[in-house]
PDB file of N, CA and C in Angstrom:
ATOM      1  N   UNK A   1      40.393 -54.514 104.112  1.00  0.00           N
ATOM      2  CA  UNK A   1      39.085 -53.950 104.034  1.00  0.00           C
ATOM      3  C   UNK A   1      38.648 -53.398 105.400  1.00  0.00           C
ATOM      4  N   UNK A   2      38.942 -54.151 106.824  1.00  0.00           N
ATOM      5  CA  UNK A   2      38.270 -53.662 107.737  1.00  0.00           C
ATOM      6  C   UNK A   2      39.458 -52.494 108.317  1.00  0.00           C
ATOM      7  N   UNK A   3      40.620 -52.584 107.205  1.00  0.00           N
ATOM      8  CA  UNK A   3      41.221 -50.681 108.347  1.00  0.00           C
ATOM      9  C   UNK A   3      40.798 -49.769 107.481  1.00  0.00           C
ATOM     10  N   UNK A   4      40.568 -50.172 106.012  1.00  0.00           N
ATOM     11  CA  UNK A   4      39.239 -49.397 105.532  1.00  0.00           C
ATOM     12  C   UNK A   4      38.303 -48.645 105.790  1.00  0.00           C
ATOM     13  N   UNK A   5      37.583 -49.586 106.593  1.00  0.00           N
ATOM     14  CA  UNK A   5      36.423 -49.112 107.281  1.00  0.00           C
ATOM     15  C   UNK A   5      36.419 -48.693 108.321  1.00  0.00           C
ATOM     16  N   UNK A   6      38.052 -48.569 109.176  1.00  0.00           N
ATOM     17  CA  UNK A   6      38.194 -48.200 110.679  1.00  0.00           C
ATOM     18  C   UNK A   6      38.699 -46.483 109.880  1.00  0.00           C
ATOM     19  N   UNK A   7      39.205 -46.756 108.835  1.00  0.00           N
ATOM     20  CA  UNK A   7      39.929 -45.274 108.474  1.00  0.00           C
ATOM     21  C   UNK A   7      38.652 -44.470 108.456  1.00  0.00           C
ATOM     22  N   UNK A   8      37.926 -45.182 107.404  1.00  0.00           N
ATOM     23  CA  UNK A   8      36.617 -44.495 107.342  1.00  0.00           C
ATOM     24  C   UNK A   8      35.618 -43.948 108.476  1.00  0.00           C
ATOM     25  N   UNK A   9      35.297 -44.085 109.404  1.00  0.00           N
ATOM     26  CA  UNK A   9      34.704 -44.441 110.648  1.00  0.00           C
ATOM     27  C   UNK A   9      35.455 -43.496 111.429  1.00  0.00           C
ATOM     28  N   UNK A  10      36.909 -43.267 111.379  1.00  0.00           N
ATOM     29  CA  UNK A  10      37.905 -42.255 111.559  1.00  0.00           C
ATOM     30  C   UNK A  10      37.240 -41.023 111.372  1.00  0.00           C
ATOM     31  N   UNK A  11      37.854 -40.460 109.829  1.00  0.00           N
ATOM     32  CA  UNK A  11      37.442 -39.436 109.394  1.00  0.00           C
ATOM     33  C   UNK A  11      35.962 -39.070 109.449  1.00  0.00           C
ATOM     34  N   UNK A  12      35.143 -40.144 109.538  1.00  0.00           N
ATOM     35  CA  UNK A  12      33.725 -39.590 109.804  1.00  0.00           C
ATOM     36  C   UNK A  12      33.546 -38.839 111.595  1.00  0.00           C
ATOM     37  N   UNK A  13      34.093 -39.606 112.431  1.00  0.00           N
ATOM     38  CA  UNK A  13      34.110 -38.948 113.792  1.00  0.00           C
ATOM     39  C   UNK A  13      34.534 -37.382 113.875  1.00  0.00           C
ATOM     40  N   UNK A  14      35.968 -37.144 112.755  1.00  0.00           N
ATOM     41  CA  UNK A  14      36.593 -36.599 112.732  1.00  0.00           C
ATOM     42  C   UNK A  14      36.157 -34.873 112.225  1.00  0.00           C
ATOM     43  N   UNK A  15      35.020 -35.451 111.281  1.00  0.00           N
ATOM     44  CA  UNK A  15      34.011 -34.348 110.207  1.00  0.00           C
ATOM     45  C   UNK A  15      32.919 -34.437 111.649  1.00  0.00           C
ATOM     46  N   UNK A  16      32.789 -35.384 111.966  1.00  0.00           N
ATOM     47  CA  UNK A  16      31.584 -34.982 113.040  1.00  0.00           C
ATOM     48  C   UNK A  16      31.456 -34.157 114.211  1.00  0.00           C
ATOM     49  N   UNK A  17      32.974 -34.554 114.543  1.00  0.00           N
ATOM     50  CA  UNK A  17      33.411 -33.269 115.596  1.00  0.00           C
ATOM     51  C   UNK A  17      33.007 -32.197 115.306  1.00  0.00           C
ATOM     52  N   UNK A  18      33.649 -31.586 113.926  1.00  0.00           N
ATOM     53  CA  UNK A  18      33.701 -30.316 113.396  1.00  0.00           C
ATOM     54  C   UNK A  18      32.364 -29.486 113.592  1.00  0.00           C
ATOM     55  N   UNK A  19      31.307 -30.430 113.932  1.00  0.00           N
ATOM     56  CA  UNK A  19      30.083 -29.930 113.752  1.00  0.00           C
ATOM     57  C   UNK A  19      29.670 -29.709 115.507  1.00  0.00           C
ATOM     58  N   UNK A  20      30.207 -30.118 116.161  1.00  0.00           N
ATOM     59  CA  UNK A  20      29.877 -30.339 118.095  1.00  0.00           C
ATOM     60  C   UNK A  20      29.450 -28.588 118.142  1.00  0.00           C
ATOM     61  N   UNK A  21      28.690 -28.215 118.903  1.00  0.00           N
ATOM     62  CA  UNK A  21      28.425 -26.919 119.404  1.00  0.00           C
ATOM     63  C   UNK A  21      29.674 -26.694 120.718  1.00  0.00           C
ATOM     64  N   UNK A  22      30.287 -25.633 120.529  1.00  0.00           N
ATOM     65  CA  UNK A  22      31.595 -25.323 120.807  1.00  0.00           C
ATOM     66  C   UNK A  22      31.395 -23.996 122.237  1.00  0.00           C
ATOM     67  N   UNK A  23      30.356 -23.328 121.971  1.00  0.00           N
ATOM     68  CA  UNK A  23      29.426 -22.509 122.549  1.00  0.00           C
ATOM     69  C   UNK A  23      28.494 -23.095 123.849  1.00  0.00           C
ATOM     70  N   UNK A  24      28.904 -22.239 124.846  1.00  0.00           N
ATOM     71  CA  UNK A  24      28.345 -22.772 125.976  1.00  0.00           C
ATOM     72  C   UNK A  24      26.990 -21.593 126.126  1.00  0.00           C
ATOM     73  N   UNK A  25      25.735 -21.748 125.734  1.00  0.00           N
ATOM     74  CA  UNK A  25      24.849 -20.229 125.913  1.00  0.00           C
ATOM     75  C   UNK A  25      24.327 -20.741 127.310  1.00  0.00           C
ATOM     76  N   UNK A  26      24.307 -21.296 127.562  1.00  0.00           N
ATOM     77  CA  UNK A  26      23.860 -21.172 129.482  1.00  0.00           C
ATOM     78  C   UNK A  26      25.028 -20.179 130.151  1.00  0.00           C
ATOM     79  N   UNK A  27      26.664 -20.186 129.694  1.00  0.00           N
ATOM     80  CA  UNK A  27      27.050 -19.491 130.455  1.00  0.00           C
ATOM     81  C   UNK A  27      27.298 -18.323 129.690  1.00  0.00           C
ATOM     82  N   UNK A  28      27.339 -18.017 128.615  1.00  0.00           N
ATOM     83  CA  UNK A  28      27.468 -16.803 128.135  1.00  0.00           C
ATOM     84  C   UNK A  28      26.283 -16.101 128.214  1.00  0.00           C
ATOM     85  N   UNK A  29      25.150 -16.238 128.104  1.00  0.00           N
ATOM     86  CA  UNK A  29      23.857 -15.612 128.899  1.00  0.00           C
ATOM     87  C   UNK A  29      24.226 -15.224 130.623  1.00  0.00           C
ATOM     88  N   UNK A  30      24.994 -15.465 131.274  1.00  0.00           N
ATOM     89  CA  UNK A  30      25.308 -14.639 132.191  1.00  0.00           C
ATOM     90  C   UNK A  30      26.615 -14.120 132.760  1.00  0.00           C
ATOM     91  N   UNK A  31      27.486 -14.412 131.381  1.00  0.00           N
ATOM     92  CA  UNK A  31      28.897 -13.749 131.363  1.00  0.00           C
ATOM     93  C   UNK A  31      28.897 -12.417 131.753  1.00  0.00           C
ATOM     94  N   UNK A  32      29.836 -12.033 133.092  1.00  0.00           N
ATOM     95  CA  UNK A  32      29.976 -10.410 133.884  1.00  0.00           C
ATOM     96  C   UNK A  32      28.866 -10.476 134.519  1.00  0.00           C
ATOM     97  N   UNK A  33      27.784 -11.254 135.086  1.00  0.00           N
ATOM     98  CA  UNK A  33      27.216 -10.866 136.150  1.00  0.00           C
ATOM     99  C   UNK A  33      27.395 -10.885 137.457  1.00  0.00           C
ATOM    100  N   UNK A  34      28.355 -11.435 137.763  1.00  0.00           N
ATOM    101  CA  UNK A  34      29.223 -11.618 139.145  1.00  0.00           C
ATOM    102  C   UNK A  34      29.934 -10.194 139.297  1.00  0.00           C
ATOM    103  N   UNK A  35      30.729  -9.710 138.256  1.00  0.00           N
ATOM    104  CA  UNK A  35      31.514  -8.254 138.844  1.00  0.00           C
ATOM    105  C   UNK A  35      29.881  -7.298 139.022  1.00  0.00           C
ATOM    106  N   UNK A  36      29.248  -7.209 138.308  1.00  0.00           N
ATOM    107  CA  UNK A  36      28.174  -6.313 137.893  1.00  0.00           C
ATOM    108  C   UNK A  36      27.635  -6.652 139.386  1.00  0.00           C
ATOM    109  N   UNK A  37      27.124  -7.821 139.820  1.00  0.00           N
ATOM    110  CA  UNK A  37      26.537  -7.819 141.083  1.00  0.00           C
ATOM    111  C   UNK A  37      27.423  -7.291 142.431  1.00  0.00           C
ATOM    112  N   UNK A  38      28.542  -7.330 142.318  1.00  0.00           N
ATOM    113  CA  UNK A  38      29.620  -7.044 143.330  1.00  0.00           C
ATOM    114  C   UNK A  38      29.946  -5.366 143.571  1.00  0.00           C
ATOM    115  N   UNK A  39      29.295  -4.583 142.222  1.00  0.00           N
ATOM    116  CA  UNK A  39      29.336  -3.615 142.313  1.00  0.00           C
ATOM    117  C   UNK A  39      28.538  -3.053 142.536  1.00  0.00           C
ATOM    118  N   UNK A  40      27.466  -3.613 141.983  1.00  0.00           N
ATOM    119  CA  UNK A  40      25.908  -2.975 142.833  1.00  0.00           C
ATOM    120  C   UNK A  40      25.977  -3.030 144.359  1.00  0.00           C
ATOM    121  N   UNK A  41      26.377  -4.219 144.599  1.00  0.00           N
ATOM    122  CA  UNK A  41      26.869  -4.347 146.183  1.00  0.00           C
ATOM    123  C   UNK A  41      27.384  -3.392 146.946  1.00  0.00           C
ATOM    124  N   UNK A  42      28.248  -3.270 146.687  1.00  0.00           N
ATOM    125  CA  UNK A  42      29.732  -2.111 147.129  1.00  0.00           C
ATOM    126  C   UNK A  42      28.814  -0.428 146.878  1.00  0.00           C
ATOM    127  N   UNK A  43      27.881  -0.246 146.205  1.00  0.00           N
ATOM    128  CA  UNK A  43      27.680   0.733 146.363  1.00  0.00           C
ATOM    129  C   UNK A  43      26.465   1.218 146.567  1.00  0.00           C
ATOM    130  N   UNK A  44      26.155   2.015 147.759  1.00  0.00           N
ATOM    131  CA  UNK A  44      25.231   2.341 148.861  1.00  0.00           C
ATOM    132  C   UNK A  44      24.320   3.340 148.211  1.00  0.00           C
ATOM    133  N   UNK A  45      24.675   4.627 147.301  1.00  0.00           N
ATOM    134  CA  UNK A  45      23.514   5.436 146.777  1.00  0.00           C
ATOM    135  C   UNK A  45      24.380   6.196 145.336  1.00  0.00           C
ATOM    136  N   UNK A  46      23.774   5.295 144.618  1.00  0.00           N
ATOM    137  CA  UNK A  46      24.374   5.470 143.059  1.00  0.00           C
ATOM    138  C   UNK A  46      24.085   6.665 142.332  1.00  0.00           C
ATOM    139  N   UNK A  47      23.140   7.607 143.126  1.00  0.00           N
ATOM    140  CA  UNK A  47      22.684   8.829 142.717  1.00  0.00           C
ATOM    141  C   UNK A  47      23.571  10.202 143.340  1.00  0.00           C
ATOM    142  N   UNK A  48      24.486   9.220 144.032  1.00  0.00           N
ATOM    143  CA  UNK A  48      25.669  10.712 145.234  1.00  0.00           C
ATOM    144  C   UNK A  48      26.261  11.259 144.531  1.00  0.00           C
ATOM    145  N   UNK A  49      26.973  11.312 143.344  1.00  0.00           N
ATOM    146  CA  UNK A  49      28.083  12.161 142.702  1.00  0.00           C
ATOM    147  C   UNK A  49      27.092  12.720 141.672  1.00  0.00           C
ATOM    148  N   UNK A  50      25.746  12.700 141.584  1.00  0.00           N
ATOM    149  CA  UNK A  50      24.751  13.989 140.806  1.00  0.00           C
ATOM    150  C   UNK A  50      24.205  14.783 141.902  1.00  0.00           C
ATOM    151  N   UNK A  51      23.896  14.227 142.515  1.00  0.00           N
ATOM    152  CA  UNK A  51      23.241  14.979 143.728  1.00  0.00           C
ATOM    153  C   UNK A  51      24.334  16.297 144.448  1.00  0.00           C
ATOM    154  N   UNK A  52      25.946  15.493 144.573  1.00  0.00           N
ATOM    155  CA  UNK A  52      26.453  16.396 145.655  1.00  0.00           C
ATOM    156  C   UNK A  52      27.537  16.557 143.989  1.00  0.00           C
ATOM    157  N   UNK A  53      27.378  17.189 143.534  1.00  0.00           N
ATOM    158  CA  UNK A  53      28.513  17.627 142.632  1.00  0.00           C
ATOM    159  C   UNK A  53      28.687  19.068 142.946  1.00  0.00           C
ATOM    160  N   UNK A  54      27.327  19.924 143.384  1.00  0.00           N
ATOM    161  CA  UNK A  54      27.509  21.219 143.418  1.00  0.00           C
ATOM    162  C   UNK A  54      28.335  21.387 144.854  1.00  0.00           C
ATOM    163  N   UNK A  55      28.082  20.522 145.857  1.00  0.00           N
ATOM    164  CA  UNK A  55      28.277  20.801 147.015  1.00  0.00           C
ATOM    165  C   UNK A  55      30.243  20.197 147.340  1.00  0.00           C
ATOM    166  N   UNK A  56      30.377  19.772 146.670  1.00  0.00           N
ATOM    167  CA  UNK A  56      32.289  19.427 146.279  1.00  0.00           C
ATOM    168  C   UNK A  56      32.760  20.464 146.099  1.00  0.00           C
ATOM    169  N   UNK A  57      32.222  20.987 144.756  1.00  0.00           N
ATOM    170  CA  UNK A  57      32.818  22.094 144.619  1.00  0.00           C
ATOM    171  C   UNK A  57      32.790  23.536 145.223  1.00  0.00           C
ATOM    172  N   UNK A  58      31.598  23.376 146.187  1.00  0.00           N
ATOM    173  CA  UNK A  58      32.154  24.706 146.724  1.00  0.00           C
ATOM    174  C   UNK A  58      32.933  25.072 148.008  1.00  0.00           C
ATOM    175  N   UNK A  59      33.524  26.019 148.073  1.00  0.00           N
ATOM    176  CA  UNK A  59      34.832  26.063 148.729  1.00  0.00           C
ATOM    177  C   UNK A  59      35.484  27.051 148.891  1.00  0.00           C
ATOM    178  N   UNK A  60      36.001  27.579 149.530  1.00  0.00           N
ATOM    179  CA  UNK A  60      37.394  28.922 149.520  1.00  0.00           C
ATOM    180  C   UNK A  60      38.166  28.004 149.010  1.00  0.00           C
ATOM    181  N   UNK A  61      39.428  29.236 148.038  1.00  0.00           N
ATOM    182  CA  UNK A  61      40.987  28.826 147.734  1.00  0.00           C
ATOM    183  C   UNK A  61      42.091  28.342 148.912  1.00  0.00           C
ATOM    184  N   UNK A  62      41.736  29.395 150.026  1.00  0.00           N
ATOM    185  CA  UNK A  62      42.749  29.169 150.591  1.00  0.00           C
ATOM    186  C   UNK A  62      42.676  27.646 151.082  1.00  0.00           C
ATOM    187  N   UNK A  63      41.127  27.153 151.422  1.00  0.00           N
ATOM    188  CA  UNK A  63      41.099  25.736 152.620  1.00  0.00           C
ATOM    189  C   UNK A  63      41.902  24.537 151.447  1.00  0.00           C
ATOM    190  N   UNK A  64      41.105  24.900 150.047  1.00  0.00           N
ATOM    191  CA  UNK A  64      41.305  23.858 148.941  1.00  0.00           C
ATOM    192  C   UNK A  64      43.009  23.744 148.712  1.00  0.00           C
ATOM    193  N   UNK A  65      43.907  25.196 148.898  1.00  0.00           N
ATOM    194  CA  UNK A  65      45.313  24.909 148.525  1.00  0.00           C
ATOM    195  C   UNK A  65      46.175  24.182 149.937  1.00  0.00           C
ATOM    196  N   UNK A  66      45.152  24.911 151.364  1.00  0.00           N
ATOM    197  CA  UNK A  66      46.015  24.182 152.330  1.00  0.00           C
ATOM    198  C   UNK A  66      45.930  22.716 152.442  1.00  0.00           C
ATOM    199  N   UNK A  67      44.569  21.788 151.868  1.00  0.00           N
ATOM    200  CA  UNK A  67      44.649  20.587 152.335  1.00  0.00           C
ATOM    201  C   UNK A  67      45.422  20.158 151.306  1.00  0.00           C
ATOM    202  N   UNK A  68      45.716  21.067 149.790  1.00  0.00           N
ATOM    203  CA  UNK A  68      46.454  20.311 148.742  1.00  0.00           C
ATOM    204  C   UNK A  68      48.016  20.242 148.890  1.00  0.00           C
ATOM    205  N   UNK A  69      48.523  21.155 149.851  1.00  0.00           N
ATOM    206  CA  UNK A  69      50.296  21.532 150.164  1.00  0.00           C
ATOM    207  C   UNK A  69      50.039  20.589 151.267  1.00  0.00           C
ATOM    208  N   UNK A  70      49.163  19.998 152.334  1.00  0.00           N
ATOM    209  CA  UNK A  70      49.141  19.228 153.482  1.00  0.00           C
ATOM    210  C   UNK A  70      49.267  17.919 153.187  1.00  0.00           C
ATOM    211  N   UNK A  71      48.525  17.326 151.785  1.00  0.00           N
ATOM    212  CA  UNK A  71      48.193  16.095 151.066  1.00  0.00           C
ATOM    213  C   UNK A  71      49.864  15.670 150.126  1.00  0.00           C
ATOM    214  N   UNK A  72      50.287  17.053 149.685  1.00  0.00           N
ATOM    215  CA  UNK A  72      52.062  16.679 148.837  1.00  0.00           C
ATOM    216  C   UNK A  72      52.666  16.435 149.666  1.00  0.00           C
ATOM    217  N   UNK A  73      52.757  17.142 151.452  1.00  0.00           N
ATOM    218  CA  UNK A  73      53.384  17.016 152.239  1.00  0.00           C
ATOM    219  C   UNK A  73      54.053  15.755 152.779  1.00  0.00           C
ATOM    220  N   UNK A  74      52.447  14.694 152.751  1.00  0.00           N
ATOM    221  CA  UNK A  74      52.681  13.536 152.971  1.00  0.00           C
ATOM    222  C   UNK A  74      53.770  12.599 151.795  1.00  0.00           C
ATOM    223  N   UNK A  75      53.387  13.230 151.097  1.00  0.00           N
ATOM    224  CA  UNK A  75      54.448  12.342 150.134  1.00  0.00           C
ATOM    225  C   UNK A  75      56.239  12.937 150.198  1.00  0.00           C
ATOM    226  N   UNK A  76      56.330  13.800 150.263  1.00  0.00           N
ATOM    227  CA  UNK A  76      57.879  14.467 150.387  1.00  0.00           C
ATOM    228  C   UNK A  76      58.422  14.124 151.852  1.00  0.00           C
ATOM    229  N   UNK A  77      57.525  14.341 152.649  1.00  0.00           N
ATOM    230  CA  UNK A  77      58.001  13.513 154.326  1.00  0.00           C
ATOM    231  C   UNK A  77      57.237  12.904 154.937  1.00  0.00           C
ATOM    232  N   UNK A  78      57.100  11.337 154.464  1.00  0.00           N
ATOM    233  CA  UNK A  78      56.315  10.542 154.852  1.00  0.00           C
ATOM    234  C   UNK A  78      56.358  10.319 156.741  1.00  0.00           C
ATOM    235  N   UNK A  79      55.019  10.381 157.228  1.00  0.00           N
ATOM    236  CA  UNK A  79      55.345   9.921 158.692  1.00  0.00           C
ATOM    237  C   UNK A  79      55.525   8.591 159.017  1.00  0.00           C
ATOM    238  N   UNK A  80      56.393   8.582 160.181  1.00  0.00           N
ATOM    239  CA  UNK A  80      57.010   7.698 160.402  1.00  0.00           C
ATOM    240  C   UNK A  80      56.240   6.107 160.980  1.00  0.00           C
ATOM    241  N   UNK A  81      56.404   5.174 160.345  1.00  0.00           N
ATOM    242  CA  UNK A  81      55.893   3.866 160.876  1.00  0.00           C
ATOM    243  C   UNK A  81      56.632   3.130 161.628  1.00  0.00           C
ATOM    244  N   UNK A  82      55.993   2.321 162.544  1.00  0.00           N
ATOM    245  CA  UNK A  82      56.611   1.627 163.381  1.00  0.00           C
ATOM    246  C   UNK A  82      56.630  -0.054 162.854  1.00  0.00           C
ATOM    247  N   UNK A  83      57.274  -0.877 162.021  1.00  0.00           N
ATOM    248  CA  UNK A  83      57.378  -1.623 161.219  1.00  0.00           C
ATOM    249  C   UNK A  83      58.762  -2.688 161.675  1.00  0.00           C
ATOM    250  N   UNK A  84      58.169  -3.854 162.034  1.00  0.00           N
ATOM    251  CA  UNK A  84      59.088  -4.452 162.637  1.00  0.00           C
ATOM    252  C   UNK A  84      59.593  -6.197 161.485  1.00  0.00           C
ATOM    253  N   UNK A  85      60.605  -5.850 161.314  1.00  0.00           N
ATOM    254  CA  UNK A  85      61.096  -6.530 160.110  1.00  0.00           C
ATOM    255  C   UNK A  85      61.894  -8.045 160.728  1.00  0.00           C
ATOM    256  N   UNK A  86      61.757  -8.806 160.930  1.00  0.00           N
ATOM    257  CA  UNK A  86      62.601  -9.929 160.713  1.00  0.00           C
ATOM    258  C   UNK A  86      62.595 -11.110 160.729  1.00  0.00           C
ATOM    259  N   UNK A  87      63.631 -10.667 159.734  1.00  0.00           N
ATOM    260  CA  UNK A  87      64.581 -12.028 158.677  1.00  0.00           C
ATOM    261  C   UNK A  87      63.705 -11.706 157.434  1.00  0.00           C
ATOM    262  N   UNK A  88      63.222 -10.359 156.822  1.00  0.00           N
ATOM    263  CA  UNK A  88      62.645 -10.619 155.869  1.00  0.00           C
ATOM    264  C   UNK A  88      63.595  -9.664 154.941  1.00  0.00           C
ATOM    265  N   UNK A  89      63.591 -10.342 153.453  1.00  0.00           N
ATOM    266  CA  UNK A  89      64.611  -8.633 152.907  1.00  0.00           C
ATOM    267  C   UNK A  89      65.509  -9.055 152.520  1.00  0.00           C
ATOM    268  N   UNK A  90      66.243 -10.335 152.836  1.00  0.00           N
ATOM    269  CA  UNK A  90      67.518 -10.709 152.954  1.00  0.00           C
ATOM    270  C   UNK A  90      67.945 -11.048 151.632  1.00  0.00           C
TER     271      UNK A  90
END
């Protein structure tokens, strides 16, 4: 009779669980406000890329293609670093 009542007493904990609030709303009420604040941070005048959109784009061809053949340049012949390695690599 009394593992009966321990079985019982069991399965009642067991149904009672089922019911526990599983949901944390203290922290999901401020889930992403840490990146959101970090980015407000990081950025100084959130109105610059409406303001200067006209002023990007204007330009001569020629300055816009030389800094763009000057900018590939870097990638096809990278300049040279002075990079001192050791014992690493091995």
């Amino acid at each position: 009779m009394r593992s009966m009542n321990l079985g019982f007493a069991a399965i009642g904990l067991i149904v009672l669980g089922g019911c526990a609030a599983t949901a944390s709303p203290q922290f999901d009420a401020r889930f992403g406000d840490a990146p959101r604040a970090l980015n407000a941070q990081q950025l100084i005048d959130p109105a610059a890329p409406s303001r200067n959109a006209q002023a990007v784009a204007k330009g001569d061809g020629r300055t816009t293609r030389d800094a763009m053949d000057r900018h590939a340049e870097t990638y096809r012949s990278p300049p040279p670093t002075n990079v001192i390695n050791i014992g690493l690599g091995r």
